[in-house]
N, C-alpha and C. Protein backbone atom coordinates (compact mmCIF):
# COMPACT_ATOMS: atom_id res chain seq x y z
N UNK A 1 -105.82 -116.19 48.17
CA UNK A 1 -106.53 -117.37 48.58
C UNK A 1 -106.75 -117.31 50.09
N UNK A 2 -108.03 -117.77 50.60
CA UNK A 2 -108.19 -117.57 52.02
C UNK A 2 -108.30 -119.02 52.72
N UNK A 3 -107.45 -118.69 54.02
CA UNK A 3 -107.07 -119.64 54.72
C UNK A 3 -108.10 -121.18 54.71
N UNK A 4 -109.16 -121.20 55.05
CA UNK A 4 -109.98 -121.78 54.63
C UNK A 4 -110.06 -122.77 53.30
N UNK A 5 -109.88 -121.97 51.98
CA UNK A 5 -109.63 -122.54 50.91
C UNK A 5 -108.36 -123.61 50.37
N UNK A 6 -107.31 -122.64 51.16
CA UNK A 6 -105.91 -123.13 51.04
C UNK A 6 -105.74 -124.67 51.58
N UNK A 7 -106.68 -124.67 53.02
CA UNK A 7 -106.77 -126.01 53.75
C UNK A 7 -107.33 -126.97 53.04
N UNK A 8 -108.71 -126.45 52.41
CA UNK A 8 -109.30 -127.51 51.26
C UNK A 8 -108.34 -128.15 50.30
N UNK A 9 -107.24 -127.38 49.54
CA UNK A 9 -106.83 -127.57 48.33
C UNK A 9 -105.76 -128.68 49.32
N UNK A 10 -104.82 -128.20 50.45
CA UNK A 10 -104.02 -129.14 51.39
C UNK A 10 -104.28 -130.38 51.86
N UNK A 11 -105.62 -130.50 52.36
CA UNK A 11 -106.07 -131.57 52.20
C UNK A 11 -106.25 -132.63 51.24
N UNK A 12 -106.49 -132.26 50.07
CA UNK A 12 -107.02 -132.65 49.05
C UNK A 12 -105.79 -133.49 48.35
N UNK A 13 -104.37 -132.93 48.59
CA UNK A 13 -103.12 -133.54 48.10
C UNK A 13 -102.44 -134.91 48.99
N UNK A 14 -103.24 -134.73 50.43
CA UNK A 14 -103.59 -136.25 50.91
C UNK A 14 -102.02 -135.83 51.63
N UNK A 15 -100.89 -134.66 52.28
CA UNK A 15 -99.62 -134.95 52.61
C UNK A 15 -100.37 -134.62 54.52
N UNK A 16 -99.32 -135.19 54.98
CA UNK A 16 -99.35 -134.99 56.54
C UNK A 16 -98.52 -133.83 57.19
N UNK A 17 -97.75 -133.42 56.03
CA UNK A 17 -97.61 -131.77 56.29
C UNK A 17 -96.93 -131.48 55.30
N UNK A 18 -97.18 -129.58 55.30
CA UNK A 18 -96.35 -128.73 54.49
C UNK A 18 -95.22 -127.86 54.99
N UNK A 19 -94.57 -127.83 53.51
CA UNK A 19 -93.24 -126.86 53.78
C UNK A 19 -93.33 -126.00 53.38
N UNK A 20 -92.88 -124.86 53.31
CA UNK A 20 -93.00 -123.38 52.94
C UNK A 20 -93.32 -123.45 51.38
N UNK A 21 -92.52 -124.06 50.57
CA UNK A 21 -92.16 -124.66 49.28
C UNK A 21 -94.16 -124.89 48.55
N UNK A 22 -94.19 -125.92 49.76
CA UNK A 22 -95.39 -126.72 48.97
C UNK A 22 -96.78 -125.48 49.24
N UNK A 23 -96.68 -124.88 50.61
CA UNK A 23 -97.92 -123.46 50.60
C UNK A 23 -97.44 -122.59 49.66
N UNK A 24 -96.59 -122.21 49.13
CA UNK A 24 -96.03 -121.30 48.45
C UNK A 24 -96.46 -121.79 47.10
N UNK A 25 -96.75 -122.74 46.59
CA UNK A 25 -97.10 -123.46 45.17
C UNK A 25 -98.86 -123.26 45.62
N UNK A 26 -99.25 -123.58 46.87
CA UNK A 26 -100.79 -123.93 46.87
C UNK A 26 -101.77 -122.29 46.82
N UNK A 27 -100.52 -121.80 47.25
CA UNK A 27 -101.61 -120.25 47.76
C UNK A 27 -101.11 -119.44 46.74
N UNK A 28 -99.83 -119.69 45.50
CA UNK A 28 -99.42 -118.33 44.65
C UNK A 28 -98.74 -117.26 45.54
N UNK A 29 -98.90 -117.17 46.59
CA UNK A 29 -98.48 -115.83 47.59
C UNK A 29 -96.57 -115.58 47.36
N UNK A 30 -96.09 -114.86 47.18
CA UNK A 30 -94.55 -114.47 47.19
C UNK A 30 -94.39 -114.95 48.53
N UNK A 31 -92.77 -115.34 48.58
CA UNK A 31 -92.34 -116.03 50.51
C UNK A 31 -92.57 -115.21 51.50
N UNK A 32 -92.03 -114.04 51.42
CA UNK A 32 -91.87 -112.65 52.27
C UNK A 32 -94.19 -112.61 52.74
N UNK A 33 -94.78 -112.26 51.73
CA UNK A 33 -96.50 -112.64 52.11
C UNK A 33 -96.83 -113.65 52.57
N UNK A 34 -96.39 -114.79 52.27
CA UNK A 34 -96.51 -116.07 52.95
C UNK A 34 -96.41 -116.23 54.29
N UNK A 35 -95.25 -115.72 54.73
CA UNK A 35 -94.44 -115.84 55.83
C UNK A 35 -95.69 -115.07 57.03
N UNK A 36 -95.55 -113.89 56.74
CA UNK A 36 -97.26 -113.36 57.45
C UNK A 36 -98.01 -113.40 57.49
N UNK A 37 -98.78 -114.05 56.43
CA UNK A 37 -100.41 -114.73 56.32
C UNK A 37 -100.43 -116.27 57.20
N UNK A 38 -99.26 -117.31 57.02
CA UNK A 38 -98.75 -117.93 57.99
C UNK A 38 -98.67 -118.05 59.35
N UNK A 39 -98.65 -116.42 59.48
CA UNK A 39 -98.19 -116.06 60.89
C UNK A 39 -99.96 -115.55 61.35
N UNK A 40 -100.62 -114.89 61.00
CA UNK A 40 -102.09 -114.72 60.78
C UNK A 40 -102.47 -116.01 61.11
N UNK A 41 -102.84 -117.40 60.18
CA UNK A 41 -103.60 -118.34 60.00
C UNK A 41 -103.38 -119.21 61.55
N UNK A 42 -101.68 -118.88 61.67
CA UNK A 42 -101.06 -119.77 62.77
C UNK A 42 -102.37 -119.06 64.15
N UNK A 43 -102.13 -117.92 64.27
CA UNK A 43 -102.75 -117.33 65.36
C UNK A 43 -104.28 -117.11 65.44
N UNK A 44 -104.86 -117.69 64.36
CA UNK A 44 -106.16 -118.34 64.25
C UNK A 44 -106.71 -119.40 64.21
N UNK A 45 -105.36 -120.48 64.48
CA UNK A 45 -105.97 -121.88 64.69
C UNK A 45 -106.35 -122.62 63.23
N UNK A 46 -105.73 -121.67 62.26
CA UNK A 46 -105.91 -122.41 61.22
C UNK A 46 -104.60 -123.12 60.34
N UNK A 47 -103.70 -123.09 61.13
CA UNK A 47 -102.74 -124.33 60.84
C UNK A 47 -101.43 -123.81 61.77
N UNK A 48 -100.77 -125.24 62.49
CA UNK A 48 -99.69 -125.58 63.14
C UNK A 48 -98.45 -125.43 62.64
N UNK A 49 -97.91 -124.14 63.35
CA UNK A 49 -96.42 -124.75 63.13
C UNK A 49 -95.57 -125.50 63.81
N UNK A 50 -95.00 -126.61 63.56
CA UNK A 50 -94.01 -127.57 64.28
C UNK A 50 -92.93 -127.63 63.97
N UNK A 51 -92.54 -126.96 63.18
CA UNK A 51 -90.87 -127.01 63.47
C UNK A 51 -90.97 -125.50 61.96
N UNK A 52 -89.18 -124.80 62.26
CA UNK A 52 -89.14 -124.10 61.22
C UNK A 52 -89.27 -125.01 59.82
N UNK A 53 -90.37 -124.74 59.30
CA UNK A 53 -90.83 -124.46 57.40
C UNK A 53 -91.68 -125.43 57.77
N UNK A 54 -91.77 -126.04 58.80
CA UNK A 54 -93.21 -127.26 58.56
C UNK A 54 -94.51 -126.87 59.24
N UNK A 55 -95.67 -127.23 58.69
CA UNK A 55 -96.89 -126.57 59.15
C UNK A 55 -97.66 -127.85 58.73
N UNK A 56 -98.71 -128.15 60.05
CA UNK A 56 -99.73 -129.20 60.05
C UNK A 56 -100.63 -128.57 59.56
N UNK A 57 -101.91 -128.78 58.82
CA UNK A 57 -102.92 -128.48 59.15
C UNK A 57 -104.18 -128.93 60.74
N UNK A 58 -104.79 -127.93 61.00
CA UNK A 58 -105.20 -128.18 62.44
C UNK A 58 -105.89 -129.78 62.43
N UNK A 59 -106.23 -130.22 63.94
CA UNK A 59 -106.83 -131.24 64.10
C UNK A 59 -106.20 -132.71 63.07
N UNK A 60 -105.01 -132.42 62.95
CA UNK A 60 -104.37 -133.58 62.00
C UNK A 60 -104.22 -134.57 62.99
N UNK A 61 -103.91 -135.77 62.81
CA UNK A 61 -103.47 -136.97 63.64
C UNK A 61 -102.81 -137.81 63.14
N UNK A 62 -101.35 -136.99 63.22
CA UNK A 62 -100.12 -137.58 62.83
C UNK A 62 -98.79 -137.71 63.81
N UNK A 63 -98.53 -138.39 64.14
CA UNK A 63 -97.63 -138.75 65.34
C UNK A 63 -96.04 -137.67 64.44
N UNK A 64 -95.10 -137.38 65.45
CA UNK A 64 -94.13 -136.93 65.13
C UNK A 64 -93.14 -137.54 64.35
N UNK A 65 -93.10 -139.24 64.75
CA UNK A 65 -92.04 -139.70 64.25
C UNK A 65 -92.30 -140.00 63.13
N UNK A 66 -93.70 -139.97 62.28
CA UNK A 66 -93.89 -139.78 60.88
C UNK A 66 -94.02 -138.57 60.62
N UNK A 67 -94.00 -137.80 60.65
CA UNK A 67 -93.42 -136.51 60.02
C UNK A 67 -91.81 -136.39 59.91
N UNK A 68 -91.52 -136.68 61.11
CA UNK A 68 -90.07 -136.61 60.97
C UNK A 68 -89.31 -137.39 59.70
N UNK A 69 -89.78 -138.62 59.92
CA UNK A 69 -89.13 -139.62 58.82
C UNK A 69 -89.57 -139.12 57.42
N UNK A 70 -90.37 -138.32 57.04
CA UNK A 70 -90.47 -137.70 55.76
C UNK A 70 -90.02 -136.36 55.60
N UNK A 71 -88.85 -135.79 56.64
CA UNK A 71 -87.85 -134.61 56.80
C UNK A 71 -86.78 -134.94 56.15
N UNK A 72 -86.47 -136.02 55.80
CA UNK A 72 -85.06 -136.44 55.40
C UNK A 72 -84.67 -137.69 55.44
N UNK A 73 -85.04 -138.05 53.67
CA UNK A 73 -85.20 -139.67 53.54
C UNK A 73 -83.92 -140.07 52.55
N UNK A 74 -83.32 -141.09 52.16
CA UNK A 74 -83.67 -142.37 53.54
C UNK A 74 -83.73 -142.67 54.69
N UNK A 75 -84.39 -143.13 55.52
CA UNK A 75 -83.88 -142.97 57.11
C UNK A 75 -84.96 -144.41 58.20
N UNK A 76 -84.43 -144.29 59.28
CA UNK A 76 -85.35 -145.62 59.55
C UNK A 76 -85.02 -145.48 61.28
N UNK A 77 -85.57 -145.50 62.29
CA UNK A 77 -86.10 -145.41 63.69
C UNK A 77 -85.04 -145.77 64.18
N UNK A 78 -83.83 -145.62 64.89
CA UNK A 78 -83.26 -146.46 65.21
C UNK A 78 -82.47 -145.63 66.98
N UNK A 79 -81.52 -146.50 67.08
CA UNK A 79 -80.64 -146.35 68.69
C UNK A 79 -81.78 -145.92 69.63
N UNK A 80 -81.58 -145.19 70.62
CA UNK A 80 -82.37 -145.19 71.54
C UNK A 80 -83.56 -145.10 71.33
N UNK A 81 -84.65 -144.80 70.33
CA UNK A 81 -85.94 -144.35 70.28
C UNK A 81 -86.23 -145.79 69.74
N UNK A 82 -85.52 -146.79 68.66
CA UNK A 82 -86.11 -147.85 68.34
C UNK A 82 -85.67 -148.98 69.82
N UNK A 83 -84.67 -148.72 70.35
CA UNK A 83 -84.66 -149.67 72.04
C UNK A 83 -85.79 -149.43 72.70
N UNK A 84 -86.08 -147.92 73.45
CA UNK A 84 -87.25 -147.72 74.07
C UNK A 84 -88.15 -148.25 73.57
N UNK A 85 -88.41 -148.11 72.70
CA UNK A 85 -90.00 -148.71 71.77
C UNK A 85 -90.20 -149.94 71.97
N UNK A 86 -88.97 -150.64 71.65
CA UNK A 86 -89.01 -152.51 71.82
C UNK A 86 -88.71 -152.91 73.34
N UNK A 87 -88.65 -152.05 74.42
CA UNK A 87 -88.32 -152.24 75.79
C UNK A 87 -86.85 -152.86 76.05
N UNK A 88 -85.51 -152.46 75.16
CA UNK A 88 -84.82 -152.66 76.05
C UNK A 88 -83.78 -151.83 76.36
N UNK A 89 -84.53 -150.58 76.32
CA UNK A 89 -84.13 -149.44 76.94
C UNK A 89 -84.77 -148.75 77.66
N UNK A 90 -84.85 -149.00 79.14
CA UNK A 90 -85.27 -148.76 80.29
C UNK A 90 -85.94 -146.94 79.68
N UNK A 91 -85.30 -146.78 79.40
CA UNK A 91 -85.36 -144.84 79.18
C UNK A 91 -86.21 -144.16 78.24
N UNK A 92 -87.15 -143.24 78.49
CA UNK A 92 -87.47 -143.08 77.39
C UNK A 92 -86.82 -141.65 76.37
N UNK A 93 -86.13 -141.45 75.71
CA UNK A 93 -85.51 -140.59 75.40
C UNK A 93 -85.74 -139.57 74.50
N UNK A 94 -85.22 -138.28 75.21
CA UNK A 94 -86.27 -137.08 74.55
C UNK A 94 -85.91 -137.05 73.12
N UNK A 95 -84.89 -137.49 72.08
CA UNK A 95 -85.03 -137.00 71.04
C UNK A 95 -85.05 -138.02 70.12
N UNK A 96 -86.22 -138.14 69.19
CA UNK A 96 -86.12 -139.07 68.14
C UNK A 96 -84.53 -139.38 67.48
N UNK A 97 -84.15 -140.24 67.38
CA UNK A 97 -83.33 -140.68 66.71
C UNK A 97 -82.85 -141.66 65.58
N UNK A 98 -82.76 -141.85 64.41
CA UNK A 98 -83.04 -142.01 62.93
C UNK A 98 -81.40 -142.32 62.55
N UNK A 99 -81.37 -143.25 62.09
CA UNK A 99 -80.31 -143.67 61.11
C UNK A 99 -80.50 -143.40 59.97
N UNK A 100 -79.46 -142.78 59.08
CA UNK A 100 -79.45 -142.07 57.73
C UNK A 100 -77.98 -142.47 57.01
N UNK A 101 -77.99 -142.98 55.28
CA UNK A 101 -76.91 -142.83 55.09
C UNK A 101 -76.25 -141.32 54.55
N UNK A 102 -77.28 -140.49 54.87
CA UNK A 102 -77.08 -139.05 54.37
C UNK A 102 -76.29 -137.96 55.55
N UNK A 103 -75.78 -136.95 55.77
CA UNK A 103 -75.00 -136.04 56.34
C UNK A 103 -76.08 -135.76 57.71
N UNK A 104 -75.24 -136.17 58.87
CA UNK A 104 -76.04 -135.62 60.31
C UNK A 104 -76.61 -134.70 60.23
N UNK A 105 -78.20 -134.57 60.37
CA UNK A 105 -78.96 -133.59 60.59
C UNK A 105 -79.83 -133.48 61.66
N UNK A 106 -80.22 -132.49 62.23
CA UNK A 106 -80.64 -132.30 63.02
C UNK A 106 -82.09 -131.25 63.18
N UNK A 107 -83.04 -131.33 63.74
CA UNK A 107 -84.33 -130.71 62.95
C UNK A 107 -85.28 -130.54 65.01
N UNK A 108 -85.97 -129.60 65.31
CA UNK A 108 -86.99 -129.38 66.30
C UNK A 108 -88.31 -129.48 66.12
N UNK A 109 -88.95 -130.44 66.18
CA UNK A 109 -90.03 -130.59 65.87
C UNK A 109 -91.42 -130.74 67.03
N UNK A 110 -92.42 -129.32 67.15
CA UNK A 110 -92.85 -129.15 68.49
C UNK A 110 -92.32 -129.30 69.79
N UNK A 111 -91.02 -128.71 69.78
CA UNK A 111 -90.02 -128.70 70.81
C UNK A 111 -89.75 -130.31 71.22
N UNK A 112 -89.80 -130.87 70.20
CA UNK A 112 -89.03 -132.17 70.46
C UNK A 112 -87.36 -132.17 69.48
N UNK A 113 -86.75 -132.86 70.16
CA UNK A 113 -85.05 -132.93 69.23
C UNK A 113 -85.76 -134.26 68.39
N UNK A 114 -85.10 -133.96 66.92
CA UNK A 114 -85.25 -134.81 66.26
C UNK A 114 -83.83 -134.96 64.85
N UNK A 115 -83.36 -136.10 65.48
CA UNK A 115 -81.52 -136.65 64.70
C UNK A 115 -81.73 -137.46 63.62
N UNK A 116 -80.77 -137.08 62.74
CA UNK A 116 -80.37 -138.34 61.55
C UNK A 116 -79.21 -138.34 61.87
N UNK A 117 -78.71 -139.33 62.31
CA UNK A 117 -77.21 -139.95 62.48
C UNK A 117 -76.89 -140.61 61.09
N UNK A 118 -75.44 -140.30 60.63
CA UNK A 118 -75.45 -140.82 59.48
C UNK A 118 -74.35 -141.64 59.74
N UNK A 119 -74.94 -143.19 59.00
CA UNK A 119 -74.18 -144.20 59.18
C UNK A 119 -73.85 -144.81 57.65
N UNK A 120 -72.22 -145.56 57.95
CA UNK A 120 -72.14 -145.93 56.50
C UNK A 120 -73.11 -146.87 55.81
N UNK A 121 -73.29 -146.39 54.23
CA UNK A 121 -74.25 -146.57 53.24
C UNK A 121 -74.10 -148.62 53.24
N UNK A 122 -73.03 -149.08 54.01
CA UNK A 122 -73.07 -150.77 53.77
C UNK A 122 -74.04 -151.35 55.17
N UNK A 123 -74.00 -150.40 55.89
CA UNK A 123 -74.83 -150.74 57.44
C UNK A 123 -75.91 -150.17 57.19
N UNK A 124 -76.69 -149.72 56.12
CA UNK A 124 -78.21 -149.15 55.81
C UNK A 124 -79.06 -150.18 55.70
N UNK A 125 -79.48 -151.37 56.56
CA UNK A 125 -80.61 -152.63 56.42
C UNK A 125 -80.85 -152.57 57.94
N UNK A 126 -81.86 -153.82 58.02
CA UNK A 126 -82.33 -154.62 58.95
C UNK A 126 -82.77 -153.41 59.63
N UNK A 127 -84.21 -153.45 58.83
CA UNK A 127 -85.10 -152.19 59.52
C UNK A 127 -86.55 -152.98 58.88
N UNK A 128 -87.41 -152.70 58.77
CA UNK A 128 -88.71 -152.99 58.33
C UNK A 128 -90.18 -151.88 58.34
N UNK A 129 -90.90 -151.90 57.72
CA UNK A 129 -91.80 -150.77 58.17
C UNK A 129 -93.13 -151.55 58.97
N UNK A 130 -92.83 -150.34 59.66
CA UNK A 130 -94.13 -150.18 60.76
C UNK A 130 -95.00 -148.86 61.40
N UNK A 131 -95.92 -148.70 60.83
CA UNK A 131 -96.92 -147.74 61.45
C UNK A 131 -96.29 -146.80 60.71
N UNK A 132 -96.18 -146.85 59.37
CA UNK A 132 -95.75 -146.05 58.23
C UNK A 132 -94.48 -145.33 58.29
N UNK A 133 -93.83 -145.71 59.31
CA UNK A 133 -91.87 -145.45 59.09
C UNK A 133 -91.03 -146.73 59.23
N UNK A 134 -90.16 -146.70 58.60
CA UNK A 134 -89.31 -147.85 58.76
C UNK A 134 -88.67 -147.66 60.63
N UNK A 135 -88.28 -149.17 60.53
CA UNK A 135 -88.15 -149.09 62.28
C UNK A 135 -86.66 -150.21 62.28
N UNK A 136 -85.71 -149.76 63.15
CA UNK A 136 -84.75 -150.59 62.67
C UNK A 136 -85.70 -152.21 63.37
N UNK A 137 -85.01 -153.05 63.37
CA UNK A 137 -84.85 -154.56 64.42
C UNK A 137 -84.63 -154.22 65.10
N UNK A 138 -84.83 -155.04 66.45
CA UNK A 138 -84.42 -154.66 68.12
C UNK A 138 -82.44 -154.80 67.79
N UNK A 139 -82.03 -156.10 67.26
CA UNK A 139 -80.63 -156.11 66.93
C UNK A 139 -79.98 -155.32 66.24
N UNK A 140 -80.50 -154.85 65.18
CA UNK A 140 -79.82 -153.71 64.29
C UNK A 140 -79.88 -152.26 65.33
N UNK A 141 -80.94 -152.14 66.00
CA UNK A 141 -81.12 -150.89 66.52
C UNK A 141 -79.83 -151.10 67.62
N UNK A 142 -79.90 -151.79 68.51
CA UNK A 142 -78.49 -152.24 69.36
C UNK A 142 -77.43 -152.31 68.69
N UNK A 143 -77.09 -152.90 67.38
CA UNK A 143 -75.86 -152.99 67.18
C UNK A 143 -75.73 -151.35 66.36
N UNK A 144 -76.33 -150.71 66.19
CA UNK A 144 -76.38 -149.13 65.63
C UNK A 144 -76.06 -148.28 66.86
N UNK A 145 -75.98 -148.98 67.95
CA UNK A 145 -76.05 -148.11 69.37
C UNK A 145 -74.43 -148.37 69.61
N UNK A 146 -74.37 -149.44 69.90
CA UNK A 146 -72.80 -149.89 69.84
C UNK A 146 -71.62 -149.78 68.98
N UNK A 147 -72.18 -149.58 67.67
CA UNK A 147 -71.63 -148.74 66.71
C UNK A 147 -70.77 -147.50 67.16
N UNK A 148 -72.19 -146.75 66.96
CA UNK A 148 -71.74 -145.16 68.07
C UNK A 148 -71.19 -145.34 69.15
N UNK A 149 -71.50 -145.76 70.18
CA UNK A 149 -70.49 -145.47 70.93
C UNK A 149 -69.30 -145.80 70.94
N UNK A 150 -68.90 -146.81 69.82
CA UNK A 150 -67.41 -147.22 69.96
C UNK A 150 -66.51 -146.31 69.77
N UNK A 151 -67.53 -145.79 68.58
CA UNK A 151 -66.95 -144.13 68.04
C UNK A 151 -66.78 -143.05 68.55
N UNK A 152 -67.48 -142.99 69.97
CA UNK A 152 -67.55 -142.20 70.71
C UNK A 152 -68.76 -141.14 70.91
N UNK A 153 -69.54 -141.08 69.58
CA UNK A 153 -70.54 -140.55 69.59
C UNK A 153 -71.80 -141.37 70.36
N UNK A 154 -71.95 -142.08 71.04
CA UNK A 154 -73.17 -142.07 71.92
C UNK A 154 -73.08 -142.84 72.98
N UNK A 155 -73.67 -142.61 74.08
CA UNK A 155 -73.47 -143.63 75.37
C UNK A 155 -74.10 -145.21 75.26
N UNK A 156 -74.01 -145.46 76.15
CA UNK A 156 -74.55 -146.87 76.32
C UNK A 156 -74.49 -147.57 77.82
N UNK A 157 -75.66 -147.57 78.42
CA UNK A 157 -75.60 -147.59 79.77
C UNK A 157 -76.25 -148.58 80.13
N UNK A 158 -75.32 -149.52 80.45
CA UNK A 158 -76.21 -151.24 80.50
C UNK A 158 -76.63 -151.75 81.66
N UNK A 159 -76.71 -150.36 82.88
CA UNK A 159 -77.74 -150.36 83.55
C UNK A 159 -79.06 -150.20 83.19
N UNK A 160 -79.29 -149.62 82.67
CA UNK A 160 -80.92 -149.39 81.76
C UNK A 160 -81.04 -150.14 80.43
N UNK A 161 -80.54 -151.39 80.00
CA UNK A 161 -80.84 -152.34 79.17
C UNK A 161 -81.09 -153.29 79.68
N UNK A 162 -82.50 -153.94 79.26
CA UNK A 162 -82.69 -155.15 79.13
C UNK A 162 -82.71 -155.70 77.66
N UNK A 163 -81.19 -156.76 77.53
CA UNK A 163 -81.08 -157.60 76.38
C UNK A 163 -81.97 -158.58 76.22
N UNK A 164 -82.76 -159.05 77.24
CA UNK A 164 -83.21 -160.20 76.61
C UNK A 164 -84.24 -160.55 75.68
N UNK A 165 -84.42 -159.36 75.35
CA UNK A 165 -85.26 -158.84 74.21
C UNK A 165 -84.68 -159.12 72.44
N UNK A 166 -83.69 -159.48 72.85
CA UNK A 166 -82.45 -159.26 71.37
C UNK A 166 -82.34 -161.41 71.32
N UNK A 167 -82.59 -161.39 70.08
CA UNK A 167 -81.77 -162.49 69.44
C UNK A 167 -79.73 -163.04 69.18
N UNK A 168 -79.33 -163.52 70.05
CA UNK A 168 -78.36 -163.34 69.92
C UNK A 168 -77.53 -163.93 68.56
N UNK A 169 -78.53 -165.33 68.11
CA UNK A 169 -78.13 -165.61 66.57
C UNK A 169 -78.07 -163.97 65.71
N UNK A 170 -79.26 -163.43 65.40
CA UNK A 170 -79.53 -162.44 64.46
C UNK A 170 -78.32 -161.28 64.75
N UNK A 171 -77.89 -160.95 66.16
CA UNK A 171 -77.33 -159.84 66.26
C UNK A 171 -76.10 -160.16 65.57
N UNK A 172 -75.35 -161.52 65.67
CA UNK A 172 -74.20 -161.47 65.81
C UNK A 172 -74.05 -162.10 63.99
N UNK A 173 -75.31 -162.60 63.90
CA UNK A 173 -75.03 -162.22 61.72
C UNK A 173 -75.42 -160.67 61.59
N UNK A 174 -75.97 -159.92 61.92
CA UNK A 174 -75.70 -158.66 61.59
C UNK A 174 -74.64 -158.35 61.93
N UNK A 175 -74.09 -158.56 62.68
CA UNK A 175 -72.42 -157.69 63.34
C UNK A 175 -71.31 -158.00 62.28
N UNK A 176 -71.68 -159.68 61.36
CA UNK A 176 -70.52 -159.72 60.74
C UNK A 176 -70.35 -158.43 59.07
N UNK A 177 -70.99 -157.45 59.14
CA UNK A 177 -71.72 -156.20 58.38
C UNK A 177 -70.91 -155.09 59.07
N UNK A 178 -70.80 -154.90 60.46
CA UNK A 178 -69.99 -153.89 60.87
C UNK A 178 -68.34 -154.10 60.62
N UNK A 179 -67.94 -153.13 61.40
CA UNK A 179 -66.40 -153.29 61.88
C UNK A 179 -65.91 -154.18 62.60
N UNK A 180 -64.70 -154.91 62.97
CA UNK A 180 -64.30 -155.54 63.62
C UNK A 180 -64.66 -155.29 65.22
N UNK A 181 -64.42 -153.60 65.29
CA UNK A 181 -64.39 -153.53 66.96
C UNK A 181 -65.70 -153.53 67.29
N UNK A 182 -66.76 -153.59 66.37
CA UNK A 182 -68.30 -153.39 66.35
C UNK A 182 -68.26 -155.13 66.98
N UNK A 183 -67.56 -156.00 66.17
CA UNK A 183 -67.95 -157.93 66.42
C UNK A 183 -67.22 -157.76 67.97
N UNK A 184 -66.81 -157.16 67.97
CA UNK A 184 -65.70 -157.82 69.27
C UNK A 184 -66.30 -157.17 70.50
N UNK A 185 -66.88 -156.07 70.51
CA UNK A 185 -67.59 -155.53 71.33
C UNK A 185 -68.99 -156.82 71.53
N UNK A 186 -69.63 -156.50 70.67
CA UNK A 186 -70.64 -157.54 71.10
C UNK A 186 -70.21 -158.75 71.14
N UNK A 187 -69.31 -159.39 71.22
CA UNK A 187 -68.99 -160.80 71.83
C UNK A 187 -68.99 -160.58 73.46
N UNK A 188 -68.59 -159.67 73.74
CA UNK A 188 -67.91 -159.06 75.10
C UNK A 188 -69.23 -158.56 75.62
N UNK A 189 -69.91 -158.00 75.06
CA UNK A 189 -71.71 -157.88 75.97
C UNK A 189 -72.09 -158.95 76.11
N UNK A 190 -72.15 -159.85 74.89
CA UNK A 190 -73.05 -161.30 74.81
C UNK A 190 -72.51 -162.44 75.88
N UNK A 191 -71.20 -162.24 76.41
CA UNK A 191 -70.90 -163.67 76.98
C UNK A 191 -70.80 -162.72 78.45
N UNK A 192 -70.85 -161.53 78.54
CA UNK A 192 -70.71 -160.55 80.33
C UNK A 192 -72.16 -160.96 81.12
């Protein structure tokens, strides 16, 4: 099948990208042929690779953080990339970051870092969709930040936060969902 054709039939299945898996079903080609006709098409501008096994087709217009969120689902926008977004994280931070109740993964996508932090399966809400990925709440995304770091896994630098972006009713009924040191922490931001 020639590159050309392959794009027709890719298109035609309506996805915003493929995996080795899904060209490998569209073109018949064995992996090992794939892998070099791939490497051919790539160097003719006839389709993108963005991360290992994923390939755009050219001229697509699909933002990263929807691709990403269809790398490894369930999952939903969250800690620093859903703060930045809602402004109250001064920063804008290089690697997407995604709450998952599935095993930490980690994925490069057009030399961007892109995380699933996996959080327990009872703290998997208060997200909503937007612009076709789920996105946590400004509060859930904060109290997912504070989470982590209690744990030690992530910073939190409240020089570069602006809270007043956050509901303090909503945060603190979501908090009664976490851990204790999760409530007690945010009492201790909320009244500082």
């Amino acid at each position: 099948m020639r590159g050309i054709e392959v794009l027709k039939v890719a298109r035609e299945l309506n996805k915003s990208f493929f995996t080795i898996a899904d060209l490998e079903k569209i073109t018949g080609l064995p992996r090992r042929s794939l892998y070099v006709t791939l490497k051919r098409w790539g160097d003719k501008g006839l389709i993108e690779r963005v991360g290992q096994g994923i390939y755009l087709p050219p001229m697509t217009d699909v933002s990263l953080e929807n691709v990403a969120a269809q790398l490894y689902i369930p999952n939903y926008l969250s800690f620093e990339s859903a703060l930045a977004r809602y402004g109250i994280l001064n920063l804008v931070p290089y690697t997407l970051t995604f709450a998952t109740p599935r095993k930490t993964r980690r994925f490069s996508l057009r030399n961007q870092g892109v995380e699933f932090r996996q959080i327990a399966p009872g703290l998997f809400f208060g997200y909503e969709m937007k612009t076709g990925i789920n996105i946590a709440t400004p509060e859930k995304a904060f109290l997912d930040q504070v989470y982590f770091h209690c744990r030690g896994k992530a910073s939190l630098d409240f020089d570069e936060l602006n809270l007043k972006g956050l509901s303090p009713q909503i945060a603190k009924e979501y908090a009664e969902r976490f851990p204790v040191y999760v409530q007690k922490r945010l009492g201790e931001i909320l009244t500082a």
